[in-house]
Protein backbone atom coordinates (compact mmCIF):
# COMPACT_ATOMS: atom_id res chain seq x y z
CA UNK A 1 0.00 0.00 0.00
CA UNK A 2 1.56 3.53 -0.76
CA UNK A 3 2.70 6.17 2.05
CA UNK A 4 -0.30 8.63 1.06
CA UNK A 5 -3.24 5.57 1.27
CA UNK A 6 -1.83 4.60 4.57
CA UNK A 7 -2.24 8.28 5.46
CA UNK A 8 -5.91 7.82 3.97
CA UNK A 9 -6.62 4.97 6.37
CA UNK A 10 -5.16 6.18 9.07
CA UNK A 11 -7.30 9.53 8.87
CA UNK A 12 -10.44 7.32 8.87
CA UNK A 13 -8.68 4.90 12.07
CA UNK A 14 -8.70 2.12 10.62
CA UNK A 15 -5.63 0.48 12.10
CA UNK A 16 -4.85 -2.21 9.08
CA UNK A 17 -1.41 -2.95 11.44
CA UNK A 18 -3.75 -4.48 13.79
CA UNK A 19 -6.42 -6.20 11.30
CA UNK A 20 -3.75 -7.67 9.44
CA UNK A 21 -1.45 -8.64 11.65
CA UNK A 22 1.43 -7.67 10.14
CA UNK A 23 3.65 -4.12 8.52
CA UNK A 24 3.12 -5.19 5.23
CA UNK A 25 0.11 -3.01 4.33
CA UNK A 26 -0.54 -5.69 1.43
CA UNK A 27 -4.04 -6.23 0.94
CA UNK A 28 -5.80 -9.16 -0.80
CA UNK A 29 -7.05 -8.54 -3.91
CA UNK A 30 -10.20 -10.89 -4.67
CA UNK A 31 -10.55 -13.42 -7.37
CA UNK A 32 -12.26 -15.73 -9.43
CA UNK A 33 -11.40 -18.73 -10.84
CA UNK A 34 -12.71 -21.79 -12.65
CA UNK A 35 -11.14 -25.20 -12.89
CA UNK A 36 -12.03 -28.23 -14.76
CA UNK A 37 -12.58 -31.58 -12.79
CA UNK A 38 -8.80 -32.36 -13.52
CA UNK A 39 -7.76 -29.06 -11.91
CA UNK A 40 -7.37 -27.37 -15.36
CA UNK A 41 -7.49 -23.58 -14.85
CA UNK A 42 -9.92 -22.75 -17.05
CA UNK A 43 -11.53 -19.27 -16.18
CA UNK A 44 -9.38 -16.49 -14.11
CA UNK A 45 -10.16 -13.08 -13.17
CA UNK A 46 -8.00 -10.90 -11.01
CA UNK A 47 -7.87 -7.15 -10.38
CA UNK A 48 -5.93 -5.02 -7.87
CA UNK A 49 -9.40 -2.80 -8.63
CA UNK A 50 -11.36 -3.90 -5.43
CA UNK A 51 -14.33 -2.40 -7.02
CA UNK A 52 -13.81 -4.63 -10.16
CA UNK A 53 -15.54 -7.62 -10.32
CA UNK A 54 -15.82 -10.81 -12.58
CA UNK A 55 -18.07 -10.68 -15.62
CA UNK A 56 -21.24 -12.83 -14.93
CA UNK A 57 -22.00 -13.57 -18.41
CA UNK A 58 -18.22 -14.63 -19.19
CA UNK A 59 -18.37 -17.13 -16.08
CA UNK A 60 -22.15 -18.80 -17.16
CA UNK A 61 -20.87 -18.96 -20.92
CA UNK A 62 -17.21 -20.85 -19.54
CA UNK A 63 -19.22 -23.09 -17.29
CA UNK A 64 -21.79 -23.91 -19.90
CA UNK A 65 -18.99 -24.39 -22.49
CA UNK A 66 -17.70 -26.74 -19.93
CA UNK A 67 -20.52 -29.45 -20.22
């Protein structure tokens, strides 16, 4: 996390030190991901966007192509 968002949180008290456990300041960044039945990665969608999310019509149309 950069100097000036730590400054952000800190304004607001949110103590991330203390929710994390740690001095990293890393924060997860969510996911989705599809695998097949043999562990095939078939589907992945990352973002370091916390407001970004996956596509619901691109995970339906990989699990349907799936069958």
């Amino acid at each position: 996390m950069p100097e000036n968002l730590r400054e952000v949180y800190h304004s607001f008290n949110l103590d991330v030190e203390r929710h994390k456990g740690n001095l990293d300041y890393e924060l997860p960044m969510p996911a989705t991901n599809i695998l097949d039945t043999n562990c095939k990665i078939e589907y992945v969608f990352v973002s370091e966007d916390y407001t970004e999310c996956a596509n619901p019509k691109e995970i339906i149309n990989t699990l349907t192509n799936k069958k």
